[in-house]
C-alpha atoms as a PDB file:
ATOM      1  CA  UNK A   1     327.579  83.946 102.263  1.00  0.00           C
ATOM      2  CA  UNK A   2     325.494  87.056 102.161  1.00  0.00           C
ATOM      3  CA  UNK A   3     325.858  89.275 105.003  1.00  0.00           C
ATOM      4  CA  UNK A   4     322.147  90.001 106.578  1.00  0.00           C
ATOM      5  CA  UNK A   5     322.049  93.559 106.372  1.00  0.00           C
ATOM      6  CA  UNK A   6     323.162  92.968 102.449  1.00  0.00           C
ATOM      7  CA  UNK A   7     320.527  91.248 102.297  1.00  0.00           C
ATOM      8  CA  UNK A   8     317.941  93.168 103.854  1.00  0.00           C
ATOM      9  CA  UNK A   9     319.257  96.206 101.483  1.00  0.00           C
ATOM     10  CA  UNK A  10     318.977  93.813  98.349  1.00  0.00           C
ATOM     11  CA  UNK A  11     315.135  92.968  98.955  1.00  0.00           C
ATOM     12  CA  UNK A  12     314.216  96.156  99.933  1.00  0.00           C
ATOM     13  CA  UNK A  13     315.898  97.907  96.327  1.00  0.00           C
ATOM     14  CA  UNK A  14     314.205  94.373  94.816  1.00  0.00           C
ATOM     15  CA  UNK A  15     310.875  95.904  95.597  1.00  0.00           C
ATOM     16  CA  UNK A  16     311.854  99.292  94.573  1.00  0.00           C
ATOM     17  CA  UNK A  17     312.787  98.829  91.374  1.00  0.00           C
ATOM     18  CA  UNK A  18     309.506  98.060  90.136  1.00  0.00           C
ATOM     19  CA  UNK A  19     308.921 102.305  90.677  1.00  0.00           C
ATOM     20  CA  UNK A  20     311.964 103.278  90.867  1.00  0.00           C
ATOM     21  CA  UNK A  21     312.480 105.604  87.413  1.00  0.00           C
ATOM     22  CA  UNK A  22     308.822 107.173  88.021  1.00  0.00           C
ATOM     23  CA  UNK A  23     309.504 108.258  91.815  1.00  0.00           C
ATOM     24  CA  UNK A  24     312.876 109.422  90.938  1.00  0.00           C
ATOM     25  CA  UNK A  25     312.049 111.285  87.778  1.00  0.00           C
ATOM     26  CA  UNK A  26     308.663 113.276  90.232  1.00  0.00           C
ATOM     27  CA  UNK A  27     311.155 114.073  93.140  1.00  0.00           C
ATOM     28  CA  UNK A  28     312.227 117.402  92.533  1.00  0.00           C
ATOM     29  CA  UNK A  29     315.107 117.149  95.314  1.00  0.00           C
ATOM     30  CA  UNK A  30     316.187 113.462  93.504  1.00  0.00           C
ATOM     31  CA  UNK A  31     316.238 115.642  90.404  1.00  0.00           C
ATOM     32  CA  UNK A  32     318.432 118.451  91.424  1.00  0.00           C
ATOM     33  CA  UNK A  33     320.986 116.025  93.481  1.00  0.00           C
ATOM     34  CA  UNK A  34     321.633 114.116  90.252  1.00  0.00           C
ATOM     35  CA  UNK A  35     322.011 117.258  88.112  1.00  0.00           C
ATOM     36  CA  UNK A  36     325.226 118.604  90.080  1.00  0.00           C
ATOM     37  CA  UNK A  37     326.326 115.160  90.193  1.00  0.00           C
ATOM     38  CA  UNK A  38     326.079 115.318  86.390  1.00  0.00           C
ATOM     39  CA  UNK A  39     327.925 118.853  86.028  1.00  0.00           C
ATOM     40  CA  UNK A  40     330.749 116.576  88.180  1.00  0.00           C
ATOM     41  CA  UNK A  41     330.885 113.723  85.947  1.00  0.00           C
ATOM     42  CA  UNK A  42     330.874 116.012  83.079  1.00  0.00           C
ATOM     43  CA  UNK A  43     334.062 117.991  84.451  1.00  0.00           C
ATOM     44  CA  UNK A  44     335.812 114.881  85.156  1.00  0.00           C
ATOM     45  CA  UNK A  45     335.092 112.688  82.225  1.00  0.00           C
ATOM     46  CA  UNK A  46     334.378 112.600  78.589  1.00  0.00           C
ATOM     47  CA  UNK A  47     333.704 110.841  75.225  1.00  0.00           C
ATOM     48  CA  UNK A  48     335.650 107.584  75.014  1.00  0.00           C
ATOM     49  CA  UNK A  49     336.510 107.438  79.131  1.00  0.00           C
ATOM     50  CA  UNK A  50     335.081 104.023  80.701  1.00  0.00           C
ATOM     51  CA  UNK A  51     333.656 104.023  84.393  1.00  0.00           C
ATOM     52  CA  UNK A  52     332.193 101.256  86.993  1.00  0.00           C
ATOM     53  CA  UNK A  53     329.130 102.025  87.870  1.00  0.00           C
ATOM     54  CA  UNK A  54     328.865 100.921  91.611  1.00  0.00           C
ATOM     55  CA  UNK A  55     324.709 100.371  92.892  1.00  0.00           C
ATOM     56  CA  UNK A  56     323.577 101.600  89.180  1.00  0.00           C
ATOM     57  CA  UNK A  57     320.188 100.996  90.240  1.00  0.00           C
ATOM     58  CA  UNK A  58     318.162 101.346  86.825  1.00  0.00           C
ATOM     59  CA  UNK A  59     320.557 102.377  84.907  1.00  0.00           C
ATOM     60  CA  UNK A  60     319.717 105.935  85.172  1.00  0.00           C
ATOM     61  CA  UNK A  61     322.813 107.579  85.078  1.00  0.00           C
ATOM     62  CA  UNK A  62     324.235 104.816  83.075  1.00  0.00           C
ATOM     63  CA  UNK A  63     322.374 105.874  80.194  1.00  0.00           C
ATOM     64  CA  UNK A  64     322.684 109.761  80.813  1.00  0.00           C
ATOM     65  CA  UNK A  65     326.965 109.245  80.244  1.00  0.00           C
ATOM     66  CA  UNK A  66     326.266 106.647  77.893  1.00  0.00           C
ATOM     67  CA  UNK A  67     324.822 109.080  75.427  1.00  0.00           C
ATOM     68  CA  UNK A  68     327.443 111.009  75.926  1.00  0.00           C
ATOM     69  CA  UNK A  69     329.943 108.416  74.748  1.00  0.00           C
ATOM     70  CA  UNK A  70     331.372 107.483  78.498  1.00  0.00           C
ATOM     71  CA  UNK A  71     331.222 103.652  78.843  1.00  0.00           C
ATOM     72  CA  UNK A  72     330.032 102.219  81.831  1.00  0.00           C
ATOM     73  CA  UNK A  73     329.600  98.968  83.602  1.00  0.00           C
ATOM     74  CA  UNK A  74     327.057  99.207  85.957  1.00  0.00           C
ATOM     75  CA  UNK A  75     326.851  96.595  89.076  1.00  0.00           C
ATOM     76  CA  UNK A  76     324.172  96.562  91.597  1.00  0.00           C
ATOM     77  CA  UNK A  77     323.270  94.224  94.765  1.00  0.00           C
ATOM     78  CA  UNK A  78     319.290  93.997  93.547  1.00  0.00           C
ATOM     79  CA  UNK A  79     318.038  91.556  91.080  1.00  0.00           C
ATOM     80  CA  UNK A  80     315.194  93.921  90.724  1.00  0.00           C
ATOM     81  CA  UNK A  81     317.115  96.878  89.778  1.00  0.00           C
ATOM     82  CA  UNK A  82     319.375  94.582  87.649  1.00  0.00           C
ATOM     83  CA  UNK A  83     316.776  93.271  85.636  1.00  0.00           C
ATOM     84  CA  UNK A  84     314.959  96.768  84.938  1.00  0.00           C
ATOM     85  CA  UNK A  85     318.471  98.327  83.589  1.00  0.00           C
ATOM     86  CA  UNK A  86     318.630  95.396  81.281  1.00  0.00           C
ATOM     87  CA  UNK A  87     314.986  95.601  80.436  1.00  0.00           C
ATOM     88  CA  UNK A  88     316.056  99.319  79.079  1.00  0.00           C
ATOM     89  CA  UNK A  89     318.899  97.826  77.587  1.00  0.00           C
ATOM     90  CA  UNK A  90     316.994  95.936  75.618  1.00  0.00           C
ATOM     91  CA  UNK A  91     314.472  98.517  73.963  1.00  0.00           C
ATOM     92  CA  UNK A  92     316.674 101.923  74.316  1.00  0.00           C
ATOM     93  CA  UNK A  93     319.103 102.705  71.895  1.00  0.00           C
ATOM     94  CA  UNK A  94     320.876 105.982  72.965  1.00  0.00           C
ATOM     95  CA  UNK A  95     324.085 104.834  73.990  1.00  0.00           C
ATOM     96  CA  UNK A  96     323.197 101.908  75.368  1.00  0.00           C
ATOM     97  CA  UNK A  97     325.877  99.991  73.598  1.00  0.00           C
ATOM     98  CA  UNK A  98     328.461 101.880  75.842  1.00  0.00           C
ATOM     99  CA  UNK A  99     326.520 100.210  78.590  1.00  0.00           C
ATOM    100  CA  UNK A 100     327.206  96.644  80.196  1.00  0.00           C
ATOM    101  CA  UNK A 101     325.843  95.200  83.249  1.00  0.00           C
ATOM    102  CA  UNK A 102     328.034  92.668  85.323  1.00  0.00           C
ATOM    103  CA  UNK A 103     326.073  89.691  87.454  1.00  0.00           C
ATOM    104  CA  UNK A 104     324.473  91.402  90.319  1.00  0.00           C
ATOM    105  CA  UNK A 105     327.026  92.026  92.890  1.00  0.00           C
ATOM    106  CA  UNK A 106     327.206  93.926  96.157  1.00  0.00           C
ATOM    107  CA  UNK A 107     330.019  96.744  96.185  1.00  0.00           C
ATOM    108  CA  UNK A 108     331.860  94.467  98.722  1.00  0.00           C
ATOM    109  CA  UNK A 109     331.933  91.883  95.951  1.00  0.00           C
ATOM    110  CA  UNK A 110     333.587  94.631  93.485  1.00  0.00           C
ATOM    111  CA  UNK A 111     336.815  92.475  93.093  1.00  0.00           C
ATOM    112  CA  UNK A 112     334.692  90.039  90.918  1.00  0.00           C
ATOM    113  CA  UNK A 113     334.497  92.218  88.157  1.00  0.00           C
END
């Protein structure tokens, strides 16, 4: 059974994800954050490494280590944000076949993957 505050969280990112990428792509702050947390990723792994992806959202930052040959399984709690990565999945190409998304799951569920 879903805990309530999951699901409060998972309708709430369910109704973001329709603008997520475009509000996250014009917030300057959003932008910087994920940049050092790129320079990290890019210290710690490389070409050929595999990650879980834990609340991947759109996919975002799926695709940005995808293209650089890092596989990753991304899992999130929203339908909404689940369905948009896969929407991308379906029309990008760059390195989205490193990229595979598990059932939507919260990250209290993680054990099912």
């Amino acid at each position: 059974m879903e805990k309530e505050y999951l699901h409060d969280t998972k309708k709430a990112f369910d109704r973001a994800s329709i603008t997520f990428d475009e509000e996250d792509s014009s917030n300057g702050i959003l932008q910087w954050m994920r940049h050092q947390a790129y320079k990290v990723y890019l210290e710690n792994f490389s070409n050929g490494d595999k990650l879980l992806e834990l609340n991947s959202g759109t996919g975002i930052d799926a695709f940005y280590l995808a293209a650089r040959g890092i596989s990753v399984h991304a899992t999130d709690i929203s339908t909404g944000m689940i369905d948009a990565l896969r929407q991308k999945l379906s029309v990008e190409n760059t390195g989205s076949r490193n990229i595979t998304c598990a059932d939507v799951l919260s990250f209290e569920e993680i054990a099912k993957v």
